[in-house]
N, C-alpha and C. Protein backbone atom coordinates (compact mmCIF):
# COMPACT_ATOMS: atom_id res chain seq x y z
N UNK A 1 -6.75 48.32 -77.62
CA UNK A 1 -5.76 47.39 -77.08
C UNK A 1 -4.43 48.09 -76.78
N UNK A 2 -3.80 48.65 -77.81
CA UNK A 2 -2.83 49.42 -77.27
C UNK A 2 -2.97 50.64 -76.46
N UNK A 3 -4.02 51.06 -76.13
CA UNK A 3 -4.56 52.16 -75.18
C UNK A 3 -4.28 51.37 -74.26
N UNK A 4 -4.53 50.35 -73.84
CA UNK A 4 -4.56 49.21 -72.90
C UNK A 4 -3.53 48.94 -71.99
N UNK A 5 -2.59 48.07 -73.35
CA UNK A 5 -0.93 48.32 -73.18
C UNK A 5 -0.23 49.96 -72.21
N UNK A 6 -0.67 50.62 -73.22
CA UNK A 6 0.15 52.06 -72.30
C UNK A 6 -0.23 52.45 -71.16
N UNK A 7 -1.94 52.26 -71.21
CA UNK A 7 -2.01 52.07 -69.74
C UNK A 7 -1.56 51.16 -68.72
N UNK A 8 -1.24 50.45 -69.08
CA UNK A 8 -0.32 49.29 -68.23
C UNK A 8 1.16 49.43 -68.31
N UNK A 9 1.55 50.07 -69.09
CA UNK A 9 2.85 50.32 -69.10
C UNK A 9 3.09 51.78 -67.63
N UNK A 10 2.19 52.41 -68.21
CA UNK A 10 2.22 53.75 -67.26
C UNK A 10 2.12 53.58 -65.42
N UNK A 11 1.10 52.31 -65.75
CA UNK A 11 1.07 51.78 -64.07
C UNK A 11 2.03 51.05 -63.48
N UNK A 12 2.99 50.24 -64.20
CA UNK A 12 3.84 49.56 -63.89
C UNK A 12 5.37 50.57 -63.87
N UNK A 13 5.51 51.73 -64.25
CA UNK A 13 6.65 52.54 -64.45
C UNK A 13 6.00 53.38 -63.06
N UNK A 14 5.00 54.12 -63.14
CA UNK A 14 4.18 54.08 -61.15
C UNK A 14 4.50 53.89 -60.50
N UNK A 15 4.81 51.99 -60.44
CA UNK A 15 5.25 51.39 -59.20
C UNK A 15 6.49 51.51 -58.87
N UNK A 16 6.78 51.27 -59.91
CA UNK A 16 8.59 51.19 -59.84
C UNK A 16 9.13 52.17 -59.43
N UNK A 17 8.63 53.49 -59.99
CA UNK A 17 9.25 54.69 -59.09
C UNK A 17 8.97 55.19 -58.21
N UNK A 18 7.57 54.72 -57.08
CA UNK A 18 7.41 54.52 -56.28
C UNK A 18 8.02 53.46 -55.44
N UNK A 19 8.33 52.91 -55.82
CA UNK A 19 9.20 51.52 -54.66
C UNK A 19 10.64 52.13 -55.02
N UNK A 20 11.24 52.78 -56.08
CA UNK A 20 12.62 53.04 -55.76
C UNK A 20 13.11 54.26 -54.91
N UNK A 21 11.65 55.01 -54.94
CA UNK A 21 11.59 56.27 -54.01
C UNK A 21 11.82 55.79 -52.47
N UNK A 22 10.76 54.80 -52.24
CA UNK A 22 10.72 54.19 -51.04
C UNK A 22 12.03 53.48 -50.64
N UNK A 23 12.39 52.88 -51.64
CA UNK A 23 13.66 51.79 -51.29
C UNK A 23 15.07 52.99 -50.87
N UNK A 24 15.16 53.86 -51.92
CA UNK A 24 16.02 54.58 -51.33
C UNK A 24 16.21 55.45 -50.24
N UNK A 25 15.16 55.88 -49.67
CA UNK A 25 14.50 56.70 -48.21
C UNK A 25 14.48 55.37 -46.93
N UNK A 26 13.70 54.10 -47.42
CA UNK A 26 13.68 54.09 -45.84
C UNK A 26 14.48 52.62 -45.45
N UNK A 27 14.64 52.15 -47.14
CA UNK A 27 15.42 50.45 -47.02
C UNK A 27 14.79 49.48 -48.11
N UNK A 28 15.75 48.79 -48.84
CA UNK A 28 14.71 47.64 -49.77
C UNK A 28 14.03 46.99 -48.61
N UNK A 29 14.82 46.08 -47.39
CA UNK A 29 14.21 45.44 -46.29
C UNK A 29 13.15 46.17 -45.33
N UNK A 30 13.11 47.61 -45.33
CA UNK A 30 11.52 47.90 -44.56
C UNK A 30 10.69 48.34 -45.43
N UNK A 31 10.54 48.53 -46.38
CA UNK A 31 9.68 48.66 -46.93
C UNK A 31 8.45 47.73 -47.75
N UNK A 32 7.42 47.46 -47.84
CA UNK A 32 6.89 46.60 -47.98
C UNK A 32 5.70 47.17 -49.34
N UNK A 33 5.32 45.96 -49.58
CA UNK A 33 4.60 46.00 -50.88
C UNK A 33 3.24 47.03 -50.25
N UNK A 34 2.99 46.94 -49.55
CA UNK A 34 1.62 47.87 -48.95
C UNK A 34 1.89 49.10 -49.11
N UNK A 35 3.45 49.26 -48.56
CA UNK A 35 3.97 50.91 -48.65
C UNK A 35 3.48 51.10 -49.87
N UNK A 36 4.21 50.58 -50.49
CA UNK A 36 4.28 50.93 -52.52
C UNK A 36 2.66 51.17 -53.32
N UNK A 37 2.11 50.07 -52.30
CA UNK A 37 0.93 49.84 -52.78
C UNK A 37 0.17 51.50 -52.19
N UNK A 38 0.58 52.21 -51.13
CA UNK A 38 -0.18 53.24 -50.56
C UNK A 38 0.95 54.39 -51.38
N UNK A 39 1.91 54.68 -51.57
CA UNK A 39 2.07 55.66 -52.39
C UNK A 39 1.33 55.49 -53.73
N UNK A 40 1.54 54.97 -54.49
CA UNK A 40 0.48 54.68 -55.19
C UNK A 40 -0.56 55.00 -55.20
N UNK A 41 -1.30 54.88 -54.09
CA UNK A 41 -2.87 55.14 -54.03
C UNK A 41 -3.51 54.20 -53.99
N UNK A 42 -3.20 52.87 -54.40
CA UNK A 42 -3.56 51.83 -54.95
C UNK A 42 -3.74 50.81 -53.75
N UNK A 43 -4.06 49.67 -54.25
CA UNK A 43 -4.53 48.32 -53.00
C UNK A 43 -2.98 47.57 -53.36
N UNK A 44 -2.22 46.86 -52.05
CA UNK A 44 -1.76 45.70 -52.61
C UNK A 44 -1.81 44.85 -53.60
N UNK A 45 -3.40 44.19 -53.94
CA UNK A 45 -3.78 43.40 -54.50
C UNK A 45 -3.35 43.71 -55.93
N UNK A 46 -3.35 45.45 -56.54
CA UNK A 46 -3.21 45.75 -57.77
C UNK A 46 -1.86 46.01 -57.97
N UNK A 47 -1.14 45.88 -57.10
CA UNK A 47 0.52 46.18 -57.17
C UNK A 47 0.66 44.61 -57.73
N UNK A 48 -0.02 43.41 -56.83
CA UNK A 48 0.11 42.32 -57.39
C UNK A 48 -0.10 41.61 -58.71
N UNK A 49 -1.03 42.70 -58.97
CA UNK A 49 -1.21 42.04 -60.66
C UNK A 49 -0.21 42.42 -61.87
N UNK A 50 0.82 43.56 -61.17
CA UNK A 50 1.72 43.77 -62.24
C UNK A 50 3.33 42.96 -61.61
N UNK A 51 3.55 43.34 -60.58
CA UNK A 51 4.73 42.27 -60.10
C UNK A 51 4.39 41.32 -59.16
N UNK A 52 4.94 39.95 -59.24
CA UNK A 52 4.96 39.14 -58.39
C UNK A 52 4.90 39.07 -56.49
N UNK A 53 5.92 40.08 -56.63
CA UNK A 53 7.08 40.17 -55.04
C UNK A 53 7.28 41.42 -55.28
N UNK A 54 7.91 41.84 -53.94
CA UNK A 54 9.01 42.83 -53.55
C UNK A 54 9.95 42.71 -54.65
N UNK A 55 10.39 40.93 -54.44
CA UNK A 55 11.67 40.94 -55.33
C UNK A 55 11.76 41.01 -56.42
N UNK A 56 10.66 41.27 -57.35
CA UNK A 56 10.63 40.88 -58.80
C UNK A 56 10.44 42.61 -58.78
N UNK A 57 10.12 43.55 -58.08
CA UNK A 57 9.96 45.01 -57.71
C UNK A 57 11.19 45.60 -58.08
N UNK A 58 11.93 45.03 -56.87
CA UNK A 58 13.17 45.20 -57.34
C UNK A 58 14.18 44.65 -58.46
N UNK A 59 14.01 44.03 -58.93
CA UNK A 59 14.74 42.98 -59.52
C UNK A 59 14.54 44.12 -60.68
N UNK A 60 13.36 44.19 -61.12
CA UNK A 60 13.03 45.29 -62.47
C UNK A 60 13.50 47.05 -62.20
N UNK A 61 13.64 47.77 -61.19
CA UNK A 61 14.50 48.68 -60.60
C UNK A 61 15.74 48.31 -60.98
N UNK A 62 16.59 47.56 -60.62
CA UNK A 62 18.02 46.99 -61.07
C UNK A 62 18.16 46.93 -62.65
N UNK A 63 16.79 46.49 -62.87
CA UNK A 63 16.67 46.31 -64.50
C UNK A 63 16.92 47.60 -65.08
N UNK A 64 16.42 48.65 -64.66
CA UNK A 64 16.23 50.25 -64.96
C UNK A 64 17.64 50.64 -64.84
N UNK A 65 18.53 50.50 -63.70
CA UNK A 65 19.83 51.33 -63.19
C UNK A 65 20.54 50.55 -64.07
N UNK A 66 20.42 49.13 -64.37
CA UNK A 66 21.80 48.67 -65.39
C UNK A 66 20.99 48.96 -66.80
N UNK A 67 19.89 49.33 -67.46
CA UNK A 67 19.77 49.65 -68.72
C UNK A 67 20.64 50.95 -68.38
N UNK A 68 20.49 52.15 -67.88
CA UNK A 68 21.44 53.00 -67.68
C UNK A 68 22.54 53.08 -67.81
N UNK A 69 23.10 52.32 -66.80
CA UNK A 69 24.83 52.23 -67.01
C UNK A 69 25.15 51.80 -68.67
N UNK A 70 24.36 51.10 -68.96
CA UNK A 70 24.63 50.33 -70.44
C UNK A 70 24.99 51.08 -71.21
N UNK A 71 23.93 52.00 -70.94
CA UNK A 71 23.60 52.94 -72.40
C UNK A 71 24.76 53.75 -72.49
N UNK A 72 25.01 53.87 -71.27
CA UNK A 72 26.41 55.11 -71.37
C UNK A 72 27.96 54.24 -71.65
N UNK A 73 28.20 52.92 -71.17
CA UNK A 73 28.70 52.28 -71.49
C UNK A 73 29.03 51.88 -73.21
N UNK A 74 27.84 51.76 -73.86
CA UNK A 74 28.01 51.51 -74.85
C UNK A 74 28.68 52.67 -75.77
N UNK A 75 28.09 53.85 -75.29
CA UNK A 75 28.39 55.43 -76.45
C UNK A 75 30.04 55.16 -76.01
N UNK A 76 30.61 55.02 -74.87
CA UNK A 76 31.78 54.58 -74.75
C UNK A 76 32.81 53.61 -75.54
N UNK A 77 31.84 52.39 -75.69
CA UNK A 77 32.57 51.51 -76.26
C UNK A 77 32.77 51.61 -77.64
N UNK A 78 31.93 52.82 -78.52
CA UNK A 78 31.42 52.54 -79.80
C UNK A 78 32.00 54.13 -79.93
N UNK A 79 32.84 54.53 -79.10
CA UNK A 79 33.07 56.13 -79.35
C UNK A 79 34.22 55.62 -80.51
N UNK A 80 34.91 56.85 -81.29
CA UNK A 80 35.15 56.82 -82.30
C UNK A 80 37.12 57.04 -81.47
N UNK A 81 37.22 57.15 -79.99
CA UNK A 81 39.03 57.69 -79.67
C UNK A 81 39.78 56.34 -79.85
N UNK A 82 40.91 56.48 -79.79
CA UNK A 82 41.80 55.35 -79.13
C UNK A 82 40.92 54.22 -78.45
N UNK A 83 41.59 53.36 -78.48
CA UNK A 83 41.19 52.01 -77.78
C UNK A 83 41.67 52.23 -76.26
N UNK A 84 42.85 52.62 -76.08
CA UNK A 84 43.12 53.05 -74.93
C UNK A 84 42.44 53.78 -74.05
N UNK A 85 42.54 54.83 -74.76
CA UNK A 85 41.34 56.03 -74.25
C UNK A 85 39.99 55.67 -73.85
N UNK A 86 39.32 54.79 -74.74
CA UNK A 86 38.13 54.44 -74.91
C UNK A 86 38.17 53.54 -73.86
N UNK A 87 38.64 52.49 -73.63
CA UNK A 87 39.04 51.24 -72.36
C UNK A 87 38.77 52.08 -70.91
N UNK A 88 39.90 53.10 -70.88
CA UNK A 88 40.14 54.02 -69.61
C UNK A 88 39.34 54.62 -68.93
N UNK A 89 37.85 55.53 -70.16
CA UNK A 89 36.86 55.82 -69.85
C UNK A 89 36.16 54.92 -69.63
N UNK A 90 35.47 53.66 -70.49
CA UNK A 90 35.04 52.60 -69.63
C UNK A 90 35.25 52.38 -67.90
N UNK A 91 36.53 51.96 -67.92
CA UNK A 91 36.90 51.33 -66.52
C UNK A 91 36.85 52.70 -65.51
N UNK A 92 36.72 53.95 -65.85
CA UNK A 92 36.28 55.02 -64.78
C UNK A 92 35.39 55.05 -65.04
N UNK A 93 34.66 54.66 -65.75
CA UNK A 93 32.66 55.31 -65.98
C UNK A 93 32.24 54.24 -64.83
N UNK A 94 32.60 52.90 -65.31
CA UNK A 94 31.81 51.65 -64.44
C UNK A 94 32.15 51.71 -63.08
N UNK A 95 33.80 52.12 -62.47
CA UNK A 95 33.93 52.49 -60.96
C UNK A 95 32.63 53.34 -60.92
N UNK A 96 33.07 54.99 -61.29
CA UNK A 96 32.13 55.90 -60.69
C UNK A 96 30.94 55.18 -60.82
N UNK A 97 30.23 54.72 -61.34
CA UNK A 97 28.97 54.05 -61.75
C UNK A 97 28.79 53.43 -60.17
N UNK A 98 29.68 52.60 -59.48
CA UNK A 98 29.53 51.63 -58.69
C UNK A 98 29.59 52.24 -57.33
N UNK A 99 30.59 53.62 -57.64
CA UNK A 99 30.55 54.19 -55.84
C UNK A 99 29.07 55.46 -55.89
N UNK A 100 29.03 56.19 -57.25
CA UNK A 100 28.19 56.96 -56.76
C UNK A 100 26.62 56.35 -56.73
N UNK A 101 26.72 55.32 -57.57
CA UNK A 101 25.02 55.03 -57.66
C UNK A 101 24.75 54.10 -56.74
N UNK A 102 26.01 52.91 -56.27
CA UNK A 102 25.79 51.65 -55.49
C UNK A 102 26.25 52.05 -54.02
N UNK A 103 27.27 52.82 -54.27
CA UNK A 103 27.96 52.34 -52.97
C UNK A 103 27.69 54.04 -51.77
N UNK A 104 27.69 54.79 -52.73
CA UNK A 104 27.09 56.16 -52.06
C UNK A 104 26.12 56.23 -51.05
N UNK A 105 24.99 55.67 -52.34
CA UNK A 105 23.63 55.39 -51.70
C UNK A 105 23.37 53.71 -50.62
N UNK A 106 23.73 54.10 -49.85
CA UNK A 106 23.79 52.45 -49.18
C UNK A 106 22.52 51.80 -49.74
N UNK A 107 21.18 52.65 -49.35
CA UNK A 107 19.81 51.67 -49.90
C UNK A 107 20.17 50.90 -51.14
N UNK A 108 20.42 51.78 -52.19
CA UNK A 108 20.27 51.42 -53.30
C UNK A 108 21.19 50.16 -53.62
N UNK A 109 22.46 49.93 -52.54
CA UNK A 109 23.77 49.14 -52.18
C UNK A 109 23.16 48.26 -52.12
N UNK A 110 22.24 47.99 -51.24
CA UNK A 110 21.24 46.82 -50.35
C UNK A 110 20.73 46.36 -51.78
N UNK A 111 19.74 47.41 -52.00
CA UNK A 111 18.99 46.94 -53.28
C UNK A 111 20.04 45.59 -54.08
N UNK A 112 21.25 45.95 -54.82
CA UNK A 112 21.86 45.34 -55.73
C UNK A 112 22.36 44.16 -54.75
N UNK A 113 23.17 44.15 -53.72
CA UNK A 113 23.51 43.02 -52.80
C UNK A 113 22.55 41.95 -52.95
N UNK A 114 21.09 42.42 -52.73
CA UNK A 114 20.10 41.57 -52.89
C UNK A 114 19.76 40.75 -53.82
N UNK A 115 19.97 41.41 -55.30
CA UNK A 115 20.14 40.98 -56.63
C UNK A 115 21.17 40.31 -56.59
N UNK A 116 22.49 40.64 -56.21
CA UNK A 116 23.66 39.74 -56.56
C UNK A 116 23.20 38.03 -55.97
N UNK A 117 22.78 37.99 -54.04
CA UNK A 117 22.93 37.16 -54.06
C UNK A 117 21.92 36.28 -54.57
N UNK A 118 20.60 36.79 -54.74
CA UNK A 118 20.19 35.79 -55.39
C UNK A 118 20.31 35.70 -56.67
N UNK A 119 20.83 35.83 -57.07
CA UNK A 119 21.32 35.63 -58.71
C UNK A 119 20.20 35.89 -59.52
N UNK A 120 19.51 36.91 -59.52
CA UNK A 120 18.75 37.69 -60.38
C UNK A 120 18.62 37.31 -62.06
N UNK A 121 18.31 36.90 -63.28
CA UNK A 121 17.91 36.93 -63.81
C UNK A 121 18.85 38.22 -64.68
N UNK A 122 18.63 39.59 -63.92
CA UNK A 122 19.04 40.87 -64.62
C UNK A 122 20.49 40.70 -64.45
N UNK A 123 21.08 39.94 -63.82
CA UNK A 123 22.79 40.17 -63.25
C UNK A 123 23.48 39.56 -64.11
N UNK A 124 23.16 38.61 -64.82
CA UNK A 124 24.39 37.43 -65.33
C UNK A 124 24.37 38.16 -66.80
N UNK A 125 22.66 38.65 -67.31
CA UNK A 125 23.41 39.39 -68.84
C UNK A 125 24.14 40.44 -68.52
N UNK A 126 24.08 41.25 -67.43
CA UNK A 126 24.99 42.53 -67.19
C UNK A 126 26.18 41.76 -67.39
N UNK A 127 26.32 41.39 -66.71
CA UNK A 127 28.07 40.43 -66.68
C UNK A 127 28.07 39.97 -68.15
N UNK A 128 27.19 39.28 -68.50
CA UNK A 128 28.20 39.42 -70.35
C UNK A 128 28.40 40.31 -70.85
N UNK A 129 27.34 41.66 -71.11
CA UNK A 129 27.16 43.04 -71.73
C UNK A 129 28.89 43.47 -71.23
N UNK A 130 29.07 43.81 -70.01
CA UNK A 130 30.57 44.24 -69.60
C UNK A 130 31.44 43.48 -70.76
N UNK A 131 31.37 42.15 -70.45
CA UNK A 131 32.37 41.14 -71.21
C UNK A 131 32.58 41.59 -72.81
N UNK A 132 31.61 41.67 -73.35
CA UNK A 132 31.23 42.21 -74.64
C UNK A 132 31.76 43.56 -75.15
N UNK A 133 31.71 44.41 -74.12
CA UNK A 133 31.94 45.91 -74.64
C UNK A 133 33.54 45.98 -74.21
N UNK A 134 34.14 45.33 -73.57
CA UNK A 134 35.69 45.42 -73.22
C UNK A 134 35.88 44.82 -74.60
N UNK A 135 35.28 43.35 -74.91
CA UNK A 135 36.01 42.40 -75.81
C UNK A 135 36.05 43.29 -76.98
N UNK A 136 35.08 43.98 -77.27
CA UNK A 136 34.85 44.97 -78.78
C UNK A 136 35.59 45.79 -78.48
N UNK A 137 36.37 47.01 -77.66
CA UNK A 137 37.35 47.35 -77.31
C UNK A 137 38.34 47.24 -77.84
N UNK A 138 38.71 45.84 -76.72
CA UNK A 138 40.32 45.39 -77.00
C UNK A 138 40.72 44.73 -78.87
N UNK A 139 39.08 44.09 -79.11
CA UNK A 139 39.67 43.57 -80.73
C UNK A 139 39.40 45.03 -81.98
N UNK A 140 38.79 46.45 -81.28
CA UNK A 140 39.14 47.50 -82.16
C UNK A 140 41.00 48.05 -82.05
N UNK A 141 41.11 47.80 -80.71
CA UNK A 141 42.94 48.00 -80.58
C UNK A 141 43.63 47.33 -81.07
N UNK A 142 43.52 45.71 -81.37
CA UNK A 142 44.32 44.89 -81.80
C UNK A 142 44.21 45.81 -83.36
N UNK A 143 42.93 45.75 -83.60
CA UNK A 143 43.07 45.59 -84.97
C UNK A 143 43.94 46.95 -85.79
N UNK A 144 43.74 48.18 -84.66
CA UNK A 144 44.39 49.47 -84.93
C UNK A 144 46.31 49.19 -84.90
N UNK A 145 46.20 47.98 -84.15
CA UNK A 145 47.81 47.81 -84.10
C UNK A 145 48.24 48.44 -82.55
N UNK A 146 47.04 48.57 -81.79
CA UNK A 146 47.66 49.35 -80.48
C UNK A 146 47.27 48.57 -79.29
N UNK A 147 46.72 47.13 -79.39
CA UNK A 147 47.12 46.30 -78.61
C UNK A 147 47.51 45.20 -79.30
N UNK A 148 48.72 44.01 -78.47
CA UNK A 148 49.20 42.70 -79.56
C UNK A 148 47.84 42.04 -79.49
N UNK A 149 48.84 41.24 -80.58
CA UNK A 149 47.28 39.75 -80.93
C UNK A 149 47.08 39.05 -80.12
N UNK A 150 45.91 39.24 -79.84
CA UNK A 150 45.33 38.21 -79.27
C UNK A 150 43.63 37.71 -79.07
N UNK A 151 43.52 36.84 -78.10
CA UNK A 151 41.95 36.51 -78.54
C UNK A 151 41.04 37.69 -77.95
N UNK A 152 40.52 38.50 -78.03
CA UNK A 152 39.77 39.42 -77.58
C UNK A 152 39.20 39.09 -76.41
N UNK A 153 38.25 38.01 -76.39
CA UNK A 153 37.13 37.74 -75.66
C UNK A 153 38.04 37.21 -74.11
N UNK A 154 39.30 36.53 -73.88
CA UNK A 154 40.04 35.67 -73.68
C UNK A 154 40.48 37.04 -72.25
N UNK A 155 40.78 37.99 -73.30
CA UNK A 155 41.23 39.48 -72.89
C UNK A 155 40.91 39.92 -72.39
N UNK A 156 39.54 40.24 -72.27
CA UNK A 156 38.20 41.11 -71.68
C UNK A 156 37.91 40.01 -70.19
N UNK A 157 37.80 39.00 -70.42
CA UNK A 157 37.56 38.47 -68.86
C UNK A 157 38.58 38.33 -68.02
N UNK A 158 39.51 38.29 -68.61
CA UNK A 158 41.09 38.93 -67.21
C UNK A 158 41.03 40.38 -67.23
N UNK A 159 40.87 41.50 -68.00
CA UNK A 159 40.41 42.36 -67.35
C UNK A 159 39.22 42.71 -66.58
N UNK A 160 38.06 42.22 -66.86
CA UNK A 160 37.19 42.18 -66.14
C UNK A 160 37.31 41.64 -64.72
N UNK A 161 38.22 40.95 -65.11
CA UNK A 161 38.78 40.04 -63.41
C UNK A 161 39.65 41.05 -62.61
N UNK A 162 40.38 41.72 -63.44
CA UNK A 162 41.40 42.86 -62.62
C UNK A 162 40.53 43.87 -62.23
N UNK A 163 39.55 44.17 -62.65
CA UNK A 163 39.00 45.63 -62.53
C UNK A 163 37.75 45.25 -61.82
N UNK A 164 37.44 44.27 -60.99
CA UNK A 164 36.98 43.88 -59.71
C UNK A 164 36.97 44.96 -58.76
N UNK A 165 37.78 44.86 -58.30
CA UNK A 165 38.38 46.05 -57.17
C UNK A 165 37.93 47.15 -57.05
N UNK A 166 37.59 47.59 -58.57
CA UNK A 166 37.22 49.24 -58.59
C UNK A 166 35.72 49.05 -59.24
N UNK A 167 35.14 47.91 -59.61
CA UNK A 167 33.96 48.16 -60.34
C UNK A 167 32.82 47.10 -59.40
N UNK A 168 32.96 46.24 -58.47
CA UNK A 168 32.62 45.21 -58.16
C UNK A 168 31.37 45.87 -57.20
N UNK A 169 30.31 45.73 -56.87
CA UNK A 169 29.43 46.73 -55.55
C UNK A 169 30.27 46.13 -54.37
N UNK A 170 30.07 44.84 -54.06
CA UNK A 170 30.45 44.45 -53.15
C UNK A 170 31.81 44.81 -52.26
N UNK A 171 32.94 44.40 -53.63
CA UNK A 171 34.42 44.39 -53.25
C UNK A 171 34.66 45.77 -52.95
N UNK A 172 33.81 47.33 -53.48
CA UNK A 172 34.53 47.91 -53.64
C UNK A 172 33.91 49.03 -52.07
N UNK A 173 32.59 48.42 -51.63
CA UNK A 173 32.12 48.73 -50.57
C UNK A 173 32.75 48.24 -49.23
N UNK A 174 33.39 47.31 -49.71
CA UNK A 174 34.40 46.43 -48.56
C UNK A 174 35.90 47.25 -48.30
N UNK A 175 36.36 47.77 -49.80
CA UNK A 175 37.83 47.80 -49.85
C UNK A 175 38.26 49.26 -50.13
N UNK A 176 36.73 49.74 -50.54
CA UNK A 176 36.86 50.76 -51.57
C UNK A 176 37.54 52.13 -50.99
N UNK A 177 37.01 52.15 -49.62
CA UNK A 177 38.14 53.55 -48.84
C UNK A 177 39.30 52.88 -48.14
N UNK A 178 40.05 51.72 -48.39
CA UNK A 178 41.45 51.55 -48.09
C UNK A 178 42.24 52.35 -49.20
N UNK A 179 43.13 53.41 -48.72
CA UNK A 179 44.22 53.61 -49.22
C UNK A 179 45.14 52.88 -50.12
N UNK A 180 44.70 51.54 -49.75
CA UNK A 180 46.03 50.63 -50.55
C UNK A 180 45.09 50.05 -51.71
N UNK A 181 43.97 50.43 -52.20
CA UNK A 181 43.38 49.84 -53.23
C UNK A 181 43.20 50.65 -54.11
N UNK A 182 44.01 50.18 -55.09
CA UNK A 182 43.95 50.88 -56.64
C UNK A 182 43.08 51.73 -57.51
N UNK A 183 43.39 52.44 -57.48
CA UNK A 183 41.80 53.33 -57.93
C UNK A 183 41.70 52.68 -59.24
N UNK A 184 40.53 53.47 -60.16
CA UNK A 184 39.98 53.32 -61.65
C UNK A 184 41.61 53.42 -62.50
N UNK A 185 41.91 54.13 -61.90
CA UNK A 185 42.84 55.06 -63.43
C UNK A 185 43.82 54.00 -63.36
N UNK A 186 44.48 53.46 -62.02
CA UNK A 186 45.67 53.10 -61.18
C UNK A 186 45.26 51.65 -62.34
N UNK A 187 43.97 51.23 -62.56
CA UNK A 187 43.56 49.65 -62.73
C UNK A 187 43.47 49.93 -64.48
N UNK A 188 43.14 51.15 -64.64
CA UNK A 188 42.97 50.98 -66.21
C UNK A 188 44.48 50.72 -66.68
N UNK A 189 45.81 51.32 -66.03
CA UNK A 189 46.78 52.10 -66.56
C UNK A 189 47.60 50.58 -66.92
N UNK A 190 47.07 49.47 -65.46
CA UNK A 190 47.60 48.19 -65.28
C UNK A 190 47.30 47.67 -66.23
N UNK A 191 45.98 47.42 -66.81
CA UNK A 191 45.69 46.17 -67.61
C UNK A 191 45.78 47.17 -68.86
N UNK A 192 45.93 47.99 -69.37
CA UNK A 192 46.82 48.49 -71.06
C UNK A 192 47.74 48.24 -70.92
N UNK A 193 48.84 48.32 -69.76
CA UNK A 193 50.64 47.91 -69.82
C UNK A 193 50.00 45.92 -70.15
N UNK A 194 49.38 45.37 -69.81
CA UNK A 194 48.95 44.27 -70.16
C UNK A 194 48.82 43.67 -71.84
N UNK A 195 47.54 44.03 -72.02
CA UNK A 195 47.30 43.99 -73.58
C UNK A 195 48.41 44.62 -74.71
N UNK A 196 49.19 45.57 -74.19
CA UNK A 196 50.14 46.03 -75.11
C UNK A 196 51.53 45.41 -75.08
N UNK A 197 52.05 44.22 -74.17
CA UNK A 197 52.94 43.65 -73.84
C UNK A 197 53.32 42.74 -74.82
């Protein structure tokens, strides 16, 4: 049975990096489950027995790139510097995160656009996970005495709201080579003169 399992695990990690190969070369939108299904080697029909759709294809790809960001996110949030420090690297890890992996790669851009608008399943815990690792942050600073009191959680979603601009796929693919938009550092430097006020 668990021979079973891993073999099914092994075929389904297959697909996925076969469809993200594909998605990033030729488009999430031209590429089709047959493609995936012929790198593979495989029939459609057996691509179907492990994902639904295209979209559930992707949807679990997205699943893969934000377990990623997480992970590095978290050694961040749980690093042992300053709160400051620690915040700053956050809010440049998650930009770079957003231009080199989202916004660089246009496919992969598409890919997440796609997820955003349909409101994916994988998107809304990302959006708490962020919420979470700022809020643990800002209430390790309060508590060091190096940001004032206040409610943590309260904290973390107005910064999360400021740091739009530089972390957002969308906003930052829209805005992101205007000159007049604030970089990472420009947005971290804003919301610590914030919390420390």
């Amino acid at each position: 049975m668990a021979a079973q399992a891993s073999t099914a695990e092994t075929t389904r990690d297959r697909i996925l990096s076969e469809a993200e190969r594909l998605f990033r070369h030729f488009g999430y939108l031209k590429t089709t489950v047959a493609d995936i299904a012929d790198a593979c080697g495989m029939s459609p029909a057996n691509v179907y027995r492990y994902f639904g759709s295209k979209a559930e294809i992707n949807e679990a790809i997205c699943a893969r790139i934000i377990a990623k960001l997480q992970a590095g996110l978290r050694v961040i949030a749980s690093g042992s510097g300053a709160a400051s420090e620690r915040l700053t690297l956050f809010i440049e890890h998650l930009s770079a995160h957003t231009r080199n992996t989202l916004i660089n790669d246009r496919k992969v851009h598409d890919m997440v656009v796609v997820a955003m608008e349909q409101q994916w399943d994988v998107i809304e815990p990302h959006l708490r996970f962020i919420d979470e690792m700022v809020a643990e942050i800002i209430a390790s600073g309060i508590a060091s005495g190096e940001f004032r009191a206040q409610d943590p959680e309260q904290a973390a979603r107005r910064v999360v709201g400021a740091i739009i601009v530089c972390s957002h796929p969308v906003v930052v693919a829209q805005f992101g080579s205007n000159p007049r938009t604030p970089s990472a550092s420009d947005m971290a430097a804003f919301v610590l003169t914030a919390l420390r006020a």
